[in-house]
Protein backbone atom coordinates (compact mmCIF):
# COMPACT_ATOMS: atom_id res chain seq x y z
CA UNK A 1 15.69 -18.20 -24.10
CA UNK A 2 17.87 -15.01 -22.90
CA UNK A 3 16.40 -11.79 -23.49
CA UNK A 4 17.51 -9.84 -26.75
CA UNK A 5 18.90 -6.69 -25.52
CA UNK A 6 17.84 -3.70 -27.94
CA UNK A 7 19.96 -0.61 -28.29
CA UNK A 8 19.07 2.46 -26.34
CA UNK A 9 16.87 3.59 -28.37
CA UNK A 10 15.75 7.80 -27.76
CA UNK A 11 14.01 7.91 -24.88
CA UNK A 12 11.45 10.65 -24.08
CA UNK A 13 9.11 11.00 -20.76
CA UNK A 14 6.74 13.25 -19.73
CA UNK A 15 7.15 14.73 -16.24
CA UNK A 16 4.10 15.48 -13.81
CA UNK A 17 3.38 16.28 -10.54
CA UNK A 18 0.53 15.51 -7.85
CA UNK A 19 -0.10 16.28 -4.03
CA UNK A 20 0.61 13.41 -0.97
CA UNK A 21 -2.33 13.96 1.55
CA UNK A 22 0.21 16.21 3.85
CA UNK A 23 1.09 18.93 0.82
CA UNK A 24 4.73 17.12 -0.46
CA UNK A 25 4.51 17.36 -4.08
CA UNK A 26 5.48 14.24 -6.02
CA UNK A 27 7.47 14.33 -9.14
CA UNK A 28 6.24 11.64 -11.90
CA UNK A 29 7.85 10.16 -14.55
CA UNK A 30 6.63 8.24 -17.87
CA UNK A 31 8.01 6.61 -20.08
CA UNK A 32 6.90 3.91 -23.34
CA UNK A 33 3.15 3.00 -24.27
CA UNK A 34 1.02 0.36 -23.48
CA UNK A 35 -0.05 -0.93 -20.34
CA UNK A 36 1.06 0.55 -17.34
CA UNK A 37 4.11 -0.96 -15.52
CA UNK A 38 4.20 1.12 -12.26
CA UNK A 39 7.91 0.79 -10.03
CA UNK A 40 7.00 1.56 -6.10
CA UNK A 41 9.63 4.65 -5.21
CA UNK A 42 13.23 4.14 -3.63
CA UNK A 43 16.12 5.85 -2.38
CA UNK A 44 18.42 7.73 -4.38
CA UNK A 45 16.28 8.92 -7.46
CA UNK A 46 15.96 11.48 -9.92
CA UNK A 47 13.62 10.71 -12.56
CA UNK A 48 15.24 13.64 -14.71
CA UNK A 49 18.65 13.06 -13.70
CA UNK A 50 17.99 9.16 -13.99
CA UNK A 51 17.08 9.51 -18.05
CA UNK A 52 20.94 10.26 -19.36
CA UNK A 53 22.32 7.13 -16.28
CA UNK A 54 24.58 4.77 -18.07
CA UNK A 55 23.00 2.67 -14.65
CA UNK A 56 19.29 3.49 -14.88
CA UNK A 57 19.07 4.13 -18.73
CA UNK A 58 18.61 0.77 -19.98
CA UNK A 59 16.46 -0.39 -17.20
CA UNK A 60 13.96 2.42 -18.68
CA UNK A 61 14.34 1.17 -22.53
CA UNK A 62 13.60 -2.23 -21.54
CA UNK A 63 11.08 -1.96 -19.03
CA UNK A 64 9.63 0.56 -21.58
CA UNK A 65 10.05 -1.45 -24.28
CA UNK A 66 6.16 -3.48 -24.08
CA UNK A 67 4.50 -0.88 -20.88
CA UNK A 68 4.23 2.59 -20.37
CA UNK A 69 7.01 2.53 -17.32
CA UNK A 70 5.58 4.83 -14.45
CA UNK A 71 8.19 5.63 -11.46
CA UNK A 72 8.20 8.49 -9.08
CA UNK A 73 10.99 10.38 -6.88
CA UNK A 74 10.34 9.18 -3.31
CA UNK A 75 9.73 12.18 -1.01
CA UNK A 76 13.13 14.44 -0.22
CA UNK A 77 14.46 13.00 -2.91
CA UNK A 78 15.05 14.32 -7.17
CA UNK A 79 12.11 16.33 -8.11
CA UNK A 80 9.72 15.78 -5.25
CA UNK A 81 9.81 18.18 -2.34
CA UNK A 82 12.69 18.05 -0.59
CA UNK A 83 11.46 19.70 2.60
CA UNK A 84 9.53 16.50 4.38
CA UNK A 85 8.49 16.10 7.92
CA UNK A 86 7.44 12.59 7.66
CA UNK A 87 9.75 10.44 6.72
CA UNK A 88 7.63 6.65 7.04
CA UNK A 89 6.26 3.38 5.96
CA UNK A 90 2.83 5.02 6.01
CA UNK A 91 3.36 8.30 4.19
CA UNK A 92 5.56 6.03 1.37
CA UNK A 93 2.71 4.24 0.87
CA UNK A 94 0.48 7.41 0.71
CA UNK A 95 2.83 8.49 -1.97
CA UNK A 96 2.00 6.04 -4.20
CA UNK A 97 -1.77 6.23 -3.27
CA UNK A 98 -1.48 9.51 -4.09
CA UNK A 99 0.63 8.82 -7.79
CA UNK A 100 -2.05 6.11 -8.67
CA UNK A 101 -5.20 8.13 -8.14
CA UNK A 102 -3.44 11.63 -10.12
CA UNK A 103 -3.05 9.02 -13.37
CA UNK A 104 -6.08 7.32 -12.71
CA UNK A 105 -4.78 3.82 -12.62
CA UNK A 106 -7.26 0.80 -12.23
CA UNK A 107 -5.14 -2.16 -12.41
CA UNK A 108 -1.57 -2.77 -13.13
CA UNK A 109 1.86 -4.53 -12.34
CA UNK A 110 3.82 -3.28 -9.29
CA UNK A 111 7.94 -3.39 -9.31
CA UNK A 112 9.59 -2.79 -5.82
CA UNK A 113 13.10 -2.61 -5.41
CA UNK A 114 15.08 -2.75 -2.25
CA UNK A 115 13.17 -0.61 -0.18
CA UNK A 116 10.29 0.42 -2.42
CA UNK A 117 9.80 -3.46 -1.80
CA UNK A 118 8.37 -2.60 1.38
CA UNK A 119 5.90 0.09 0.21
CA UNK A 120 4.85 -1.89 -2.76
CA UNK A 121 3.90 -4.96 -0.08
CA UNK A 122 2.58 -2.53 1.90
CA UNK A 123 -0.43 -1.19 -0.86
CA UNK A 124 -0.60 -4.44 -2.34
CA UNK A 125 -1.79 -5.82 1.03
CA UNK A 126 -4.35 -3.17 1.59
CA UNK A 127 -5.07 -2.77 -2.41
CA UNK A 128 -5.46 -6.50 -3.94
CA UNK A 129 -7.41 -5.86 -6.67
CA UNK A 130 -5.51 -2.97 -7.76
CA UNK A 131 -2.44 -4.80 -8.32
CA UNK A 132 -2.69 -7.56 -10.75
CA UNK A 133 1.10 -8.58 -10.35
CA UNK A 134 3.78 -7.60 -7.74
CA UNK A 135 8.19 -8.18 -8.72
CA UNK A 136 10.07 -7.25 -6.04
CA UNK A 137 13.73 -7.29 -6.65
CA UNK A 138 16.45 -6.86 -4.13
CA UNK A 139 13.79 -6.15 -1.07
CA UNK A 140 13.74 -7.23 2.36
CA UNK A 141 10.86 -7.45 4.98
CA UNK A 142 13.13 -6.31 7.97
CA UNK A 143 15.64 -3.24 7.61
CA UNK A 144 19.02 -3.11 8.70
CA UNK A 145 17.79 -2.37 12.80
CA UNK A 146 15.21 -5.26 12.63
CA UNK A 147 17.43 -8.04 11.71
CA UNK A 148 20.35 -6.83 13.63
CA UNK A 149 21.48 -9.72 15.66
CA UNK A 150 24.14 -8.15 17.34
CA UNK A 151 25.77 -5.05 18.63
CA UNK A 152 28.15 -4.84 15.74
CA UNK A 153 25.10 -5.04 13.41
CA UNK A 154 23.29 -2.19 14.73
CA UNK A 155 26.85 -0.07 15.21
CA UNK A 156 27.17 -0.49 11.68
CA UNK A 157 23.48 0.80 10.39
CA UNK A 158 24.10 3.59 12.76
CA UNK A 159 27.74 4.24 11.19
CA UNK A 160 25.96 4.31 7.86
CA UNK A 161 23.58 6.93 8.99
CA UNK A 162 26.07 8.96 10.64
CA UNK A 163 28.40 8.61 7.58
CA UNK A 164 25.88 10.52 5.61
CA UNK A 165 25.70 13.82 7.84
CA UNK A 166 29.24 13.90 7.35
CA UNK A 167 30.41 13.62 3.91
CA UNK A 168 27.35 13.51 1.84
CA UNK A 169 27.57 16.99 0.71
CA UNK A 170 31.16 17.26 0.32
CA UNK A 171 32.97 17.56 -3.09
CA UNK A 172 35.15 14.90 -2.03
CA UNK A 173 33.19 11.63 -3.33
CA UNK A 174 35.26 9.28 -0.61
CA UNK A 175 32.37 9.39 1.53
CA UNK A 176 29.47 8.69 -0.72
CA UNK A 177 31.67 6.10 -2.29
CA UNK A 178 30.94 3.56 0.60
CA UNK A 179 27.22 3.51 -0.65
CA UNK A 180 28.23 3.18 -4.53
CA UNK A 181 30.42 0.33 -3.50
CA UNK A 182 27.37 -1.37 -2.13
CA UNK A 183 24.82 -0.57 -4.51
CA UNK A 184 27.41 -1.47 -8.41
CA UNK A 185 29.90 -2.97 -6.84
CA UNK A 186 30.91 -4.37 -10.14
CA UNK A 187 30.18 -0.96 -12.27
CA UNK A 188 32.61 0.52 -14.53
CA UNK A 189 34.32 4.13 -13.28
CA UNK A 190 31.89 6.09 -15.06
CA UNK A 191 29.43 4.09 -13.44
CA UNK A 192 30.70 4.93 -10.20
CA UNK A 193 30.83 8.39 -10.84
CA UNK A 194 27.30 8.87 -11.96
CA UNK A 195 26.22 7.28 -8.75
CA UNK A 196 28.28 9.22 -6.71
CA UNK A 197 26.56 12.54 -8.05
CA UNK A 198 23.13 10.74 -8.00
CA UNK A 199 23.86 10.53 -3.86
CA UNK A 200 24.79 14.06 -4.23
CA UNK A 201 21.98 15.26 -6.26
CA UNK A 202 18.66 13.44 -5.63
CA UNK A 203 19.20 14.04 -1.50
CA UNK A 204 20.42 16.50 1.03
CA UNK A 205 22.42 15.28 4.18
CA UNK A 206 20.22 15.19 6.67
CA UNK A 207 17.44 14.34 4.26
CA UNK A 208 19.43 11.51 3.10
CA UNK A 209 20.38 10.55 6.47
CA UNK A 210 16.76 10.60 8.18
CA UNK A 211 15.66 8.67 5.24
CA UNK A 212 17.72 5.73 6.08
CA UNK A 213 17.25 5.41 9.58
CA UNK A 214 13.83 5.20 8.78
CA UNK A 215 14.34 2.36 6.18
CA UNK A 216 16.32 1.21 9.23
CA UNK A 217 13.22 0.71 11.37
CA UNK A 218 10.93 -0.95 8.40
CA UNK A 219 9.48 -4.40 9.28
CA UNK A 220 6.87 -5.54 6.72
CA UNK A 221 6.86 -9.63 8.06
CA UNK A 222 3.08 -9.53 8.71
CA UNK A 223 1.78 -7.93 5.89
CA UNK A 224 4.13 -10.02 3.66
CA UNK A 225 2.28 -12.87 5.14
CA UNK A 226 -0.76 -11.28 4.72
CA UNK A 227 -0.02 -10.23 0.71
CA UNK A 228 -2.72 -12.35 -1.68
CA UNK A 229 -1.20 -11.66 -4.83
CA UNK A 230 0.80 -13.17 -7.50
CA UNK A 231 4.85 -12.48 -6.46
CA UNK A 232 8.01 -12.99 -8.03
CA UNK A 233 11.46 -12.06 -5.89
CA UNK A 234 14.52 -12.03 -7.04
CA UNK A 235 17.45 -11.41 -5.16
CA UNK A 236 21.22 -11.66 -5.92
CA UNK A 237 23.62 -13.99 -4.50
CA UNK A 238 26.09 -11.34 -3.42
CA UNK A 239 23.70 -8.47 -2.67
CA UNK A 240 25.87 -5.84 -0.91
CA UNK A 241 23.39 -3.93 0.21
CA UNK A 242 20.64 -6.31 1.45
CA UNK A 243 21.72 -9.95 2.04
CA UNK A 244 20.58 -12.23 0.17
CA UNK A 245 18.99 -14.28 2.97
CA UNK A 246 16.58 -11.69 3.51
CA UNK A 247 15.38 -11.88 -0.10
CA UNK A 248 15.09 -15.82 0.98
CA UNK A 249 13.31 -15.11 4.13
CA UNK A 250 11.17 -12.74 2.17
CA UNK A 251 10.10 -15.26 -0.38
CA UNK A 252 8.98 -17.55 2.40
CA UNK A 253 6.66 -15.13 3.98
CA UNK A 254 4.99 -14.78 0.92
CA UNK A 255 2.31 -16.87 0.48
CA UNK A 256 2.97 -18.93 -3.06
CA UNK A 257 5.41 -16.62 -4.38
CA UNK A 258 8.04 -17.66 -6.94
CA UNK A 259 11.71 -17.38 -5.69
CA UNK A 260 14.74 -16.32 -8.45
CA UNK A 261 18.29 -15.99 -7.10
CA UNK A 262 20.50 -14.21 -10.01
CA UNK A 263 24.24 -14.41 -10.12
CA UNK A 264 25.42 -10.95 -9.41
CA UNK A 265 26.78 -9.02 -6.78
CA UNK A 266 25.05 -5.75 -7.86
CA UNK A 267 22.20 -4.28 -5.79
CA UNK A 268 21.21 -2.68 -9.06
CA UNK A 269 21.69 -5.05 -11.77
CA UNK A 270 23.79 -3.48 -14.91
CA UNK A 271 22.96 -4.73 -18.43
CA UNK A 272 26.31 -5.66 -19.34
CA UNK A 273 26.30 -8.57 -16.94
CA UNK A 274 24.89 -12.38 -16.99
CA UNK A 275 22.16 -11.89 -14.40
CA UNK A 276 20.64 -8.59 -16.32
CA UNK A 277 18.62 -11.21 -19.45
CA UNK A 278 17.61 -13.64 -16.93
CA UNK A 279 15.82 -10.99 -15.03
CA UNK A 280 14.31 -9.88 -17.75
CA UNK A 281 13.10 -12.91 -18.90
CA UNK A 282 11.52 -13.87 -15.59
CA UNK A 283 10.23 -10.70 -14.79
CA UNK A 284 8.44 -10.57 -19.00
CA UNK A 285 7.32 -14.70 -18.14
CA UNK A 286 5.96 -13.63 -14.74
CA UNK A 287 3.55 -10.39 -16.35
CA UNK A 288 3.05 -12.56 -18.98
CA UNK A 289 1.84 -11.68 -22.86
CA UNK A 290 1.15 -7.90 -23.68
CA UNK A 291 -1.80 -8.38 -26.52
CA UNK A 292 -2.35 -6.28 -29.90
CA UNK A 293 -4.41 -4.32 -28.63
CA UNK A 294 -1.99 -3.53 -25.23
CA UNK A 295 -4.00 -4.83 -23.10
CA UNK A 296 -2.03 -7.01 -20.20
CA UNK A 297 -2.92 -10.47 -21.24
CA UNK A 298 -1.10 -12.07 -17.69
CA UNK A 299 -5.04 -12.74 -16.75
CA UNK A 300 -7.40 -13.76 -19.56
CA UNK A 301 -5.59 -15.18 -21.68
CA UNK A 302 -5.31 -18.02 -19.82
CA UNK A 303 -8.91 -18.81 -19.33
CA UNK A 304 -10.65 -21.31 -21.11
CA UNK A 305 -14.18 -20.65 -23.05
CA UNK A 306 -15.74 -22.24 -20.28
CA UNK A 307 -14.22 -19.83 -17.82
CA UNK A 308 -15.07 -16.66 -19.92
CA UNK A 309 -18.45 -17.53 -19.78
CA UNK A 310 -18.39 -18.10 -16.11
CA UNK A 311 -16.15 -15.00 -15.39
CA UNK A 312 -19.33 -12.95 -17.64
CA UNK A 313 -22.11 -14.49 -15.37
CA UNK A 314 -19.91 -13.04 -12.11
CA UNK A 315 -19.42 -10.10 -13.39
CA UNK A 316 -23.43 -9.77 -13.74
CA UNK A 317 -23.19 -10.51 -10.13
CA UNK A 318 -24.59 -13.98 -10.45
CA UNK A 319 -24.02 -16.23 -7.51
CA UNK A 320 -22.82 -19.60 -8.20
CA UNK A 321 -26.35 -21.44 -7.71
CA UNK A 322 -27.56 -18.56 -10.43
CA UNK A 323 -24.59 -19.73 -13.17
CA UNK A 324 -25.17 -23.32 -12.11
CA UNK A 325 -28.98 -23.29 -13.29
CA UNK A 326 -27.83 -21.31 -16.37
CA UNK A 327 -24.96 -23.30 -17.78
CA UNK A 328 -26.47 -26.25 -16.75
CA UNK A 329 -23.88 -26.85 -14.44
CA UNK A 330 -23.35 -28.57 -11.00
CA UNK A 331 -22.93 -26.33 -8.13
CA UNK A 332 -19.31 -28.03 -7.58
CA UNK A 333 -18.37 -27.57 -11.40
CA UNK A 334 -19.11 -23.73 -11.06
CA UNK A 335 -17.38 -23.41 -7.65
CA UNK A 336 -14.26 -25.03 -8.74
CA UNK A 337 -14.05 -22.82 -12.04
CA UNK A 338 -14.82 -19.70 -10.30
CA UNK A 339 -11.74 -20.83 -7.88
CA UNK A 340 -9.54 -21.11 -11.08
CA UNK A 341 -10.78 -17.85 -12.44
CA UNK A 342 -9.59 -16.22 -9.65
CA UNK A 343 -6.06 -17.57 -9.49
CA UNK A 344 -5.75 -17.18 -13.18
CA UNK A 345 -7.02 -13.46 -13.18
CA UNK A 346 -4.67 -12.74 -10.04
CA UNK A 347 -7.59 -11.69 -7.56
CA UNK A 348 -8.80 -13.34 -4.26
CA UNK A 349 -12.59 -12.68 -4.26
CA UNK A 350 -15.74 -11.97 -7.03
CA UNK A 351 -15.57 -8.22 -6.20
CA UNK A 352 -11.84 -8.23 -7.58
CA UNK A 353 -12.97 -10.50 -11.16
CA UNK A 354 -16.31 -7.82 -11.40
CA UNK A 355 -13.58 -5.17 -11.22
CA UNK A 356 -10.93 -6.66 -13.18
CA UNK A 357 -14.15 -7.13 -15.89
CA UNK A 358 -15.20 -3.34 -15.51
CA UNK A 359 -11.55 -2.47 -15.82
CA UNK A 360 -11.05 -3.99 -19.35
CA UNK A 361 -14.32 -2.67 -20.78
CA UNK A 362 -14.34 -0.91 -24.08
């Protein structure tokens, strides 16, 4: 069944800061109640600027709409410093380290979009328990140097780069235009005009530019082999920003992840086309069920009785031979529930059910 799209209802967020390990300051963003539906940074945001975007607007009323929606302005870019010395995989994903432990998250769903796909991979690998489900829409495993097959492949990610020291501050839009044309290809005038001054706004030049060579240089193929947790990718057919073989390729690194392709030639999907409900119906399917009481009911509410009771013996740190002689169980029976526990609840070992227990305690 499509997605219903509701009307853009008033949106308020509350703004925040916190520190990255080297001193940049992070500008946070919520929006909505529930849950928590965390989106891994990107380029080109400005989580103030973002909340009047006829782009970005109704991505935050619908992802809103069931979570409280958590995104962040990626260093030297919106809100966050803009003076940054380390421009990396490694302090990206120290970013978001640093934006989960200010709000105190346990365990939530992580979004990554082109880039942020990257970082989100990145912590997801290192943090499995933390994440309980990862969407990564539009992402790639290899930037633009990495996959470069030939010299007129890396002349062109350099031209990019170079483009942006040029004409990324001027009042002439021509420049900036390039990168609009590849991100909304198919957005309306005012569309295109928003973005332009989002280019202008959320980055300087040079901060822009170093940013980009860096996503250049990314190359996440071994930890996305590596990655243990649920995954859904989507990627659209005409994607032209990031091809849409590398959201292929990406999918197949994955171990057991769930491949969408959408109909769209938009980096950034806009609601008024075709592709915009069926994303939002896989991505609602994929978390799964938000219960009365908010909770994310993705996990548990899958399990059977049977299950819960087995999933309340591991979380007393019972070993299977313990919950076998207690439930009267075979040693095979218990092994083989605890197995579907796991997949169910989204974690890889007992220490991630204990904590995904602990997590949901009253």
């Amino acid at each position: 069944m499509a997605a219903t799209r509701s009307p853009l209802r008033n949106l308020h967020q509350s703004l925040r800061f916190c520190t990255a390990a080297d001193g940049v300051r992070i500008a946070i963003a919520s929006i909505g109640s529930g849950p928590p539906l965390l989106r891994a940074a990107h380029w080109l945001s400005h989580v103030e600027h973002d909340l009047n975007s006829p782009v970005w607007r109704p991505w935050l009323a619908e992802l809103a709409r069931d979570h409280r929606y958590i995104r962040y302005d990626q260093r030297g870019c919106g809100l966050s410093d803009s003076a940054v010395a380390d421009f990396s995989l490694e302090a990206w994903v120290g970013d978001l380290e640093a934006v989960i432990r200010s709000l105190g998250l346990r365990r939530f769903p992580l979004i990554g979009m082109s880039q942020g796909g990257a970082v989100a991979i990145a912590y997801a690998v290192l943090n499995p328990d933390k994440v309980s489900r990862l969407v990564l829409l539009g992402a790639y495993a290899r930037g633009a140097l990495r996959r470069a097959t030939s010299d007129a492949h890396r002349l062109e990610a350099e031209t990019l780069v170079n483009l942006i020291r040029l004409g990324w501050g001027r009042d002439n839009a021509a420049f900036r235009q390039v990168f609009t044309n590849q991100f909304i290809p198919g957005g309306t005038p005012a569309q295109h005009q928003w973005w332009n001054d989002l280019e202008r706004l959320t980055a300087s030049p040079e901060s822009a530019a170093r940013t980009l060579e860096a996503f250049h240089r990314i190359d996440v193929t071994e930890l996305a082999r590596r990655l243990r947790v649920p995954t859904l990718v989507l990627h659209a057919r005409g994607d032209a920003r990031v091809p849409f073989d590398e959201g292929v390729r990406l999918a197949a690194l994955i171990p057991e992840a769930r491949f969408v392709p959408l109909d769209s030639d938009n980096h950034v999907l806009l609601d008024t086309e075709p592709a915009w409900p069926v994303f939002l119906d896989e991505m609602r399917s994929f978390l799964g069920p938000v219960t009365a009481d908010g909770a994310d009911g993705a996990g548990d509410a899958t399990l059977t009785p049977a299950e819960r009771e087995v999933l309340h013996l591991v979380a007393l740190g019972l070993d299977n031979t313990a919950i076998a002689q207690q439930l009267g169980k075979s040693e095979k029976t218990v092994r083989n529930q605890v197995s579907s526990i796991l997949e169910k609840l989204g974690v890889h070992t007992r220490a991630g059910a204990i904590v995904y227990v602990r997590d949901r305690a009253p």
